[in-house]
Protein backbone atom coordinates (compact mmCIF):
# COMPACT_ATOMS: atom_id res chain seq x y z
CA UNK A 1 -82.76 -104.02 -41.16
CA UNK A 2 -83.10 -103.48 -37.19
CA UNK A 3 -79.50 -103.75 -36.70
CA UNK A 4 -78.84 -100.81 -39.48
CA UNK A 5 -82.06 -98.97 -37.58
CA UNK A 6 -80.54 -99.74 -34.64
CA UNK A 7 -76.65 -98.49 -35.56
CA UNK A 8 -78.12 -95.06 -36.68
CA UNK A 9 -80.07 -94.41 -33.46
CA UNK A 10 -76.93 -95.07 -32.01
CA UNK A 11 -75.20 -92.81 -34.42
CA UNK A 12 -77.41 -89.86 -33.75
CA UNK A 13 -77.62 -89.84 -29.96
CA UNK A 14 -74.01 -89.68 -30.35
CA UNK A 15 -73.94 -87.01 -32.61
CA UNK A 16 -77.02 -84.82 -30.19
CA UNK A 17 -74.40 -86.22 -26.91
CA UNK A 18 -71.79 -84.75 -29.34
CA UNK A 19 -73.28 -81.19 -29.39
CA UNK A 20 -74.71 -81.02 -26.21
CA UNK A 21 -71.31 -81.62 -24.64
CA UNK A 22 -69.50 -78.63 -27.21
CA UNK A 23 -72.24 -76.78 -25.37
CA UNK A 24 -71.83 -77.77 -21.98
CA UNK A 25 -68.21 -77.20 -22.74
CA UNK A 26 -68.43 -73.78 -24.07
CA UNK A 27 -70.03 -72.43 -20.82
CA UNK A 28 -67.21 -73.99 -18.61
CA UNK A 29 -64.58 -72.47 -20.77
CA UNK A 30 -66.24 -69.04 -20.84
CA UNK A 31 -66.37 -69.71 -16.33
CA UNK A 32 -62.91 -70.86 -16.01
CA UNK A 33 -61.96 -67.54 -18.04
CA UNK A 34 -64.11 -65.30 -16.17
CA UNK A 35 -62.60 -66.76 -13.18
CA UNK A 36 -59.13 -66.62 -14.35
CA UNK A 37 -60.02 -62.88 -15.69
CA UNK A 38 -60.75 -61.86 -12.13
CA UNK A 39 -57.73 -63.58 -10.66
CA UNK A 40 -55.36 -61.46 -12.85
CA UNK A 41 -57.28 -58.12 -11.80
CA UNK A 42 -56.20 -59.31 -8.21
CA UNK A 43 -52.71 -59.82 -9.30
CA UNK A 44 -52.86 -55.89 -9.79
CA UNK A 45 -55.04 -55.17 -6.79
CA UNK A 46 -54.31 -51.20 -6.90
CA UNK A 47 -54.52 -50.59 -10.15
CA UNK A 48 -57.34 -52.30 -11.24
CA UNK A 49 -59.41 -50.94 -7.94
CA UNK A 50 -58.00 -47.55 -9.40
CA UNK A 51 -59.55 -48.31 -12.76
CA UNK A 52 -62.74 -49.43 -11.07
CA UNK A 53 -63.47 -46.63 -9.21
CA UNK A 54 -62.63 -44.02 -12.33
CA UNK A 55 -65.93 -45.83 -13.70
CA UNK A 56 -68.15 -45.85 -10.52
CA UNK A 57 -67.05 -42.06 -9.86
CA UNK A 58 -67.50 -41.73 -13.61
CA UNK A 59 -71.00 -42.57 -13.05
CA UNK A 60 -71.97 -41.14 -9.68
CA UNK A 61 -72.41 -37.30 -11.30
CA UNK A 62 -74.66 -38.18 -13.77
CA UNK A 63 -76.53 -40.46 -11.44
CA UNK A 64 -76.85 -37.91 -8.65
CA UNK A 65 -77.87 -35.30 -11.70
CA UNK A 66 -80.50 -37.97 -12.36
CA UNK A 67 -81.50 -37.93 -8.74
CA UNK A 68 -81.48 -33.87 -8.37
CA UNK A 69 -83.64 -33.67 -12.00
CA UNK A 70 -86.41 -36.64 -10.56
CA UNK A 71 -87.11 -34.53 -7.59
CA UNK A 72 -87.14 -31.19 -9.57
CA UNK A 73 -89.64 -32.89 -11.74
CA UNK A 74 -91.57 -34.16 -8.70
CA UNK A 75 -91.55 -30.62 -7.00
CA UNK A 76 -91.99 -28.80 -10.63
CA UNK A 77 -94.98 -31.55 -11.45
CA UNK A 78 -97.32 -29.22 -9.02
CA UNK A 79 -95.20 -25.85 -9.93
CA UNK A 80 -96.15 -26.19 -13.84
CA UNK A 81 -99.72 -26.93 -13.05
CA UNK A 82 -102.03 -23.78 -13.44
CA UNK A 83 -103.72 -23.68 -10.35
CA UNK A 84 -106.06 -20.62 -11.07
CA UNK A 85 -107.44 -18.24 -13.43
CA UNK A 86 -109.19 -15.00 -12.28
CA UNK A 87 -112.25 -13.73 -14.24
CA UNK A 88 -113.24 -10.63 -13.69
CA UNK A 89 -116.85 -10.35 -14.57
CA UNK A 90 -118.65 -7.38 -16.08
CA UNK A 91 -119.93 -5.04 -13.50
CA UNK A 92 -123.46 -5.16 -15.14
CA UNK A 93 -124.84 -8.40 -14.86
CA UNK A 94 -127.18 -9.38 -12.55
CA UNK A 95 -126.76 -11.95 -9.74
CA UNK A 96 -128.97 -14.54 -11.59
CA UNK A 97 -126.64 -13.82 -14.75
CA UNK A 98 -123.25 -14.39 -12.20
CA UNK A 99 -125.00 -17.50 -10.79
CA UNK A 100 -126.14 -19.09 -14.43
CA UNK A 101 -123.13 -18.59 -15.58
CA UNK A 102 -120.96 -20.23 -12.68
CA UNK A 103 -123.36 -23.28 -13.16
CA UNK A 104 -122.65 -23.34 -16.62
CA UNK A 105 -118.82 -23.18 -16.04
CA UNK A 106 -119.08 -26.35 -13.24
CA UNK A 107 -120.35 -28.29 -16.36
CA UNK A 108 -117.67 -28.15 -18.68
CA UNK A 109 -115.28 -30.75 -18.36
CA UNK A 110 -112.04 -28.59 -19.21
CA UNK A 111 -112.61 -27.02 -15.28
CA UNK A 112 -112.48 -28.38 -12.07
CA UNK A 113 -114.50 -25.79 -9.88
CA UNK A 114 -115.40 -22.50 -10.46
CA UNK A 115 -115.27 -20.23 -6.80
CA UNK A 116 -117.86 -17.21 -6.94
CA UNK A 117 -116.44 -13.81 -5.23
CA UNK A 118 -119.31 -11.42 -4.80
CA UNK A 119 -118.57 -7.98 -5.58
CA UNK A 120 -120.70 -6.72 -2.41
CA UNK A 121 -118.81 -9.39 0.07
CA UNK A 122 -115.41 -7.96 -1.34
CA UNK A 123 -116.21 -4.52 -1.20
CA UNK A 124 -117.24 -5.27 2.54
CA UNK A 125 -114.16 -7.16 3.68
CA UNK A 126 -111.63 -4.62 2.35
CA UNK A 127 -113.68 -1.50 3.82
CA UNK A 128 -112.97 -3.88 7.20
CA UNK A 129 -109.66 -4.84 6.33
CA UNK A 130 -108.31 -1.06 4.93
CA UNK A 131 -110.09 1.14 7.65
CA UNK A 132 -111.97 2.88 4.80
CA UNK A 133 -115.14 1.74 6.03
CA UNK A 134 -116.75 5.06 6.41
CA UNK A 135 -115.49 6.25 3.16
CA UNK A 136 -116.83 3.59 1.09
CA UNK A 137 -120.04 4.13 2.59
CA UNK A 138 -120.30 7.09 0.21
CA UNK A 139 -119.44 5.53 -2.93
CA UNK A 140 -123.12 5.70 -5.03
CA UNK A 141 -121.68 2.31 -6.71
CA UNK A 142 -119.67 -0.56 -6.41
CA UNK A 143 -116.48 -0.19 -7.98
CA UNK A 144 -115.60 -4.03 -8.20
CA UNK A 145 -116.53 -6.66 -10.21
CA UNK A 146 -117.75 -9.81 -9.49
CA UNK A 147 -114.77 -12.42 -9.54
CA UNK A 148 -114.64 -16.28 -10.19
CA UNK A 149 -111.44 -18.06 -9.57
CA UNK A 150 -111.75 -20.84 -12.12
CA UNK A 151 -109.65 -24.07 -11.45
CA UNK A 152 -108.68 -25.82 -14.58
CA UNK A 153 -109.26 -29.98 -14.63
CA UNK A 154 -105.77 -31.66 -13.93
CA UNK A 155 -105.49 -32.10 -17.99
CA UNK A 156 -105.86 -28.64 -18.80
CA UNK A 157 -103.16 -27.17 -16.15
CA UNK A 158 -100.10 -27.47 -18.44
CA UNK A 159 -99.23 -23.49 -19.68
CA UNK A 160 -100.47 -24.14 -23.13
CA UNK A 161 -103.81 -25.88 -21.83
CA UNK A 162 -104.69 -23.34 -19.79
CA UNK A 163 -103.51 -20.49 -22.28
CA UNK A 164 -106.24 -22.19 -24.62
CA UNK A 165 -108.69 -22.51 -21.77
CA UNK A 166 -107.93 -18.08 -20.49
CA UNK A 167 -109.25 -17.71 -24.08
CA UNK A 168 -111.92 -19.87 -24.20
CA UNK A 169 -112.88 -18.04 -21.09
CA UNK A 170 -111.96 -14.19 -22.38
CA UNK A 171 -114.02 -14.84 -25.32
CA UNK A 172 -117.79 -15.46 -22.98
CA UNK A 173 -120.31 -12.91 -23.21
CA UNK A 174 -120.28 -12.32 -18.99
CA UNK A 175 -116.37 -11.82 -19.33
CA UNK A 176 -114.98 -8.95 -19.09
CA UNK A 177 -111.22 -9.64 -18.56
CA UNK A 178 -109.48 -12.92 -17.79
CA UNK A 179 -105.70 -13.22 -16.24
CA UNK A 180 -103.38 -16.40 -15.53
CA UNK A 181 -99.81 -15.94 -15.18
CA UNK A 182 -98.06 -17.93 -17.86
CA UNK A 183 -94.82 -16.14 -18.16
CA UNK A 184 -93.72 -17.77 -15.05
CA UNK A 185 -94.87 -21.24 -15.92
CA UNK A 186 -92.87 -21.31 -19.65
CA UNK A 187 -90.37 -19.92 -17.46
CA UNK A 188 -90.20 -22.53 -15.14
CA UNK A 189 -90.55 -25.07 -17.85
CA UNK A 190 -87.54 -24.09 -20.12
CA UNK A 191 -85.59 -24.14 -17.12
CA UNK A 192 -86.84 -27.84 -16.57
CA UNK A 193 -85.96 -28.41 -19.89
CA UNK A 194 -82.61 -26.99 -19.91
CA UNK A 195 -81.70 -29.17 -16.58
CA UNK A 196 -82.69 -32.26 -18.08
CA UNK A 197 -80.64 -31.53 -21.88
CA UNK A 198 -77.87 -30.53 -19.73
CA UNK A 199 -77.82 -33.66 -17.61
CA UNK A 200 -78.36 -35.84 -20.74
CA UNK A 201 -75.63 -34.12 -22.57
CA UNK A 202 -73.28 -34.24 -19.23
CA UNK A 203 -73.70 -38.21 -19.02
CA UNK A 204 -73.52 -38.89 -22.34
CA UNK A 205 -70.08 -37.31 -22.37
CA UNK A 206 -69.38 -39.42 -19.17
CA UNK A 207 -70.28 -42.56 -21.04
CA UNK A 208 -67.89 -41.89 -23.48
CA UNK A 209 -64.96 -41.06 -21.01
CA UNK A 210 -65.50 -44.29 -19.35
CA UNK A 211 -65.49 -46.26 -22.76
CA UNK A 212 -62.38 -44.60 -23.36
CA UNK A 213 -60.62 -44.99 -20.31
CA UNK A 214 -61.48 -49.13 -20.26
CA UNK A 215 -60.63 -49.44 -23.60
CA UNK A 216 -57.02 -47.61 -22.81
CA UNK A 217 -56.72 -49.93 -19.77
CA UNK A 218 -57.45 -53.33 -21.76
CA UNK A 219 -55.10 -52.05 -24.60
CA UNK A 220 -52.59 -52.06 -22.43
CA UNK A 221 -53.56 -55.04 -20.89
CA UNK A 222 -53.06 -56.78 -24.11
CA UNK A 223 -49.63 -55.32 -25.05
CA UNK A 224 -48.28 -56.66 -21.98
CA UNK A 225 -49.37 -60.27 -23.07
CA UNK A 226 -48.14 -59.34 -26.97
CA UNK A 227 -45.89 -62.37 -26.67
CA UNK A 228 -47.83 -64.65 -24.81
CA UNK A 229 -51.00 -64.24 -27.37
CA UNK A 230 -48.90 -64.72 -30.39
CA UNK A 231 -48.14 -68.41 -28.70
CA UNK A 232 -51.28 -69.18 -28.14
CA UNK A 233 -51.93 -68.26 -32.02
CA UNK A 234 -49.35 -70.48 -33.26
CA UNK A 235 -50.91 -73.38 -31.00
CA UNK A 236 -54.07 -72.54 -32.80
CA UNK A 237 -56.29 -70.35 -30.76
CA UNK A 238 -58.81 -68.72 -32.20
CA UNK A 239 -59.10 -64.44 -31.86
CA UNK A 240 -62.17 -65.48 -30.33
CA UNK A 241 -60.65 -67.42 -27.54
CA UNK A 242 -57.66 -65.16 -26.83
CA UNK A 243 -60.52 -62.15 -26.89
CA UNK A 244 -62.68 -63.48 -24.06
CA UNK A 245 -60.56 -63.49 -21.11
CA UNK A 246 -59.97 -59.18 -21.59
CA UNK A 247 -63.92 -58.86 -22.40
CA UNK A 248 -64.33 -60.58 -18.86
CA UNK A 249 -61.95 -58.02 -17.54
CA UNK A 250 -63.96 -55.17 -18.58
CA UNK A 251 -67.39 -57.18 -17.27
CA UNK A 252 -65.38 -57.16 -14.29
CA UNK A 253 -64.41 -53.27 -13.97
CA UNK A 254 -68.02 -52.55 -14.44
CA UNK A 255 -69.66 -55.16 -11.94
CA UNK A 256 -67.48 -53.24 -8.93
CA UNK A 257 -67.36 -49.71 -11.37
CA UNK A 258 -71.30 -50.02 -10.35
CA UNK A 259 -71.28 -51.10 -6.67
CA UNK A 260 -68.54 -48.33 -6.41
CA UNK A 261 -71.07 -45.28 -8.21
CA UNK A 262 -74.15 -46.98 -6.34
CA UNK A 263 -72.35 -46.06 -3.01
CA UNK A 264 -70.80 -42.82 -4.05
CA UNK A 265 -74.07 -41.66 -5.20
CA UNK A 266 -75.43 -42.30 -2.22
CA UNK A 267 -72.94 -40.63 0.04
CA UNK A 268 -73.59 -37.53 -2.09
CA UNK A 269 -77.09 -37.67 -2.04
CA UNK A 270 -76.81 -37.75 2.02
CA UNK A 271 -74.39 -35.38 1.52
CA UNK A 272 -76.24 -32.83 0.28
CA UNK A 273 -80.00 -33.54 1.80
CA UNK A 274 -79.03 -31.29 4.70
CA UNK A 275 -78.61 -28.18 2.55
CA UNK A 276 -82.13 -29.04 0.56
CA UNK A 277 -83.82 -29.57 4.12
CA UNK A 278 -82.40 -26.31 5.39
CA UNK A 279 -83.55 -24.86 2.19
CA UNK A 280 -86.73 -26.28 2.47
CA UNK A 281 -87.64 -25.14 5.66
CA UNK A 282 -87.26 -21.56 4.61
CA UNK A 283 -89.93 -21.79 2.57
CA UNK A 284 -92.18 -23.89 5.61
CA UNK A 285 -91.88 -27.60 3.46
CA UNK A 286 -90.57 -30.45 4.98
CA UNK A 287 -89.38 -31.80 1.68
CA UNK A 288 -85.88 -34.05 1.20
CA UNK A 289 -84.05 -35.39 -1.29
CA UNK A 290 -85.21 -38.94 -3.02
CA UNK A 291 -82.41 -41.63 -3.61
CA UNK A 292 -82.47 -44.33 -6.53
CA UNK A 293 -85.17 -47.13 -5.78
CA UNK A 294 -83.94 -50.82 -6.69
CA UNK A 295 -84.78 -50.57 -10.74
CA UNK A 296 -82.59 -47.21 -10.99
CA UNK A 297 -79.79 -48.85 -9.07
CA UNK A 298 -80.31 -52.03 -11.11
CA UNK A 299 -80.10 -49.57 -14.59
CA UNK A 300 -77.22 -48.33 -13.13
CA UNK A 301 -75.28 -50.98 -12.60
CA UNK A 302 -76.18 -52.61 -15.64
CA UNK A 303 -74.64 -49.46 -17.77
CA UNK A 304 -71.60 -49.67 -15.53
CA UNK A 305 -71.57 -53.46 -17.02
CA UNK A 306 -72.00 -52.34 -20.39
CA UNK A 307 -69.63 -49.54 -20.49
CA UNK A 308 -66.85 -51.72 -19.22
CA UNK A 309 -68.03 -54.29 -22.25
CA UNK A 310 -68.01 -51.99 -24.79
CA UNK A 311 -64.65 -50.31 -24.05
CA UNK A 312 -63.16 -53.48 -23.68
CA UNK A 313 -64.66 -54.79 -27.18
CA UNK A 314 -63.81 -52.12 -28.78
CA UNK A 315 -60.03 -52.80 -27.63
CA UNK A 316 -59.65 -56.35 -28.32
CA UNK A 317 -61.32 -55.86 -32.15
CA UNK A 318 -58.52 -53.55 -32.95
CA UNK A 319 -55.68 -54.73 -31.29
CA UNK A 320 -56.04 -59.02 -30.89
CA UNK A 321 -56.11 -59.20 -34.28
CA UNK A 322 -52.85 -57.06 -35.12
CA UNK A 323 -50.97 -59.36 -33.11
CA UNK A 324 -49.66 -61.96 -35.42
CA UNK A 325 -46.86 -64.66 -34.68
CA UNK A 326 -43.68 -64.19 -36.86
């Protein structure tokens, strides 16, 4: 009873050394044809650099579009925030009734701080300012209002927060007209919009030009080796086998494809950070252009990988299998 005990222990550790060897042996297949992949891309040095750096340049406009629409969105973040609405008062409240209801506006918790222009200090400054001083002095009654320049809280400075806030504020007893410019903010936004459809649209097309042009590249690829795949298939390999070495190939072309747009992108982007500074200064900022950080660049390269996957699976499905010995 211990031997037979004893002769299926033995049978099983063979059978778990058994598997764990197919496995072992699996992953040194799928090296030595990712190494022997890559040594037939440097059998063809030119063209398969060419190849690669159709993919990286591929890439590099939609990536710098990327770049250009994150620091639009940075400037624009403080562009499409309301920063103040003016509320013209009616001219017959007292200054108790101005102050009460300033406090009253402080408390809410859709505004940020509420800044009180007396009508008298106003009048005053622009009979200084204008040179009408002397003529004002014979005006029976001040013709301005008082004025509050309401600052919405940072959640309520998008343009349809603050619309909802100008009426909120329009419809108060004390109020006797209330303006914001909004036309410029949904302006400002649809153009936003329309930079950020048109760069999605722009690398999606990109994408597909890369998948295409891989694909084309492996096809050939694979109808140059017609005859030597339709030995290997009468020696019994498996389409899966005879598939792997081209899907390293396109692994390959977008490994360097990536390195190739990360550097490109980055040329352009110092390329062009002069004409942004010089812009920039005309309007007294000292703004400049902000590259891809290490996760962007990592994205990046990992969609140059899976471009050059997908074009080159999509080749192999269609065409390894067609080829059948005779």
């Amino acid at each position: 009873m211990s031997l037979l005990f004893r002769s299926r222990s033995q049978g099983a550790q063979q059978v778990k050394i058994s598997g764990f060897r197919r496995f072992v042996m699996f992953w040194v297949h799928n090296a030595q044809q990712a190494v022997a992949s890559l040594g037939e891309l440097a059998r063809y040095p030119l063209a398969s650099l060419m190849t690669m750096a159709v993919l990286g340049l591929s890439l590099t406009l939609p990536a710098t579009l990327y770049v250009v629409v994150k620091n639009t969105d940075a400037i624009g973040s403080d562009w499409q925030e309301a920063a103040e609405i003016t509320v013209f008062l009616r001219k017959n409240l007292s200054q108790q009734e101005v102050a009460t209801f300033t406090k009253r506006l402080n408390l809410s918790p859709d505004i940020e701080s509420v800044k009180w222009i007396d009508k008298n200090e106003a009048l005053a400054e622009f009979g200084e300012g204008s040179g009408f001083g002397s003529a004002l002095d014979a005006l029976t009654e001040n013709p301005l209002p008082d004025v509050l320049l309401v600052t919405p809280a940072a959640d309520k400075r998008s343009p349809a927060a603050a619309e909802v806030l100008l009426r909120s504020l329009k419809s108060e007893r004390e109020v006797d007209e209330a303006r914001l410019d909004l036309a410029w903010l949904q302006r400002l936004e649809a153009l936003l919009n329309l930079v950020r459809d048109g760069f999605l649209a722009l690398a999606l097309l990109l994408c597909i030009a890369v998948v295409l042009i891989v694909g084309n590249t492996i096809r050939l690829n694979i109808n140059s080796k017609r005859d030597e795949i339709m030995v290997m298939k009468l020696v019994g390999a498996t389409d899966a086998y005879i598939q792997r070495p081209f899907m390293y190939t396109g692994i390959w072309y977008g490994i360097v494809g990536g390195v190739i747009a990360w550097l490109a992108t980055a040329l352009l982007i110092w390329w062009i950070d002069d004409a942004v500074r010089a812009i920039s200064e005309l309007y007294e900022s000292q703004f400049s252009l902000t590259g891809l950080n290490f996760q962007e660049m990592l994205v990046l390269w990992l969609i140059a990988v899976g471009l050059g996957l997908l074009g080159s699976y999509i080749a192999v499905r269609k065409h390894v299998a067609t080829i059948e010995p005779q």
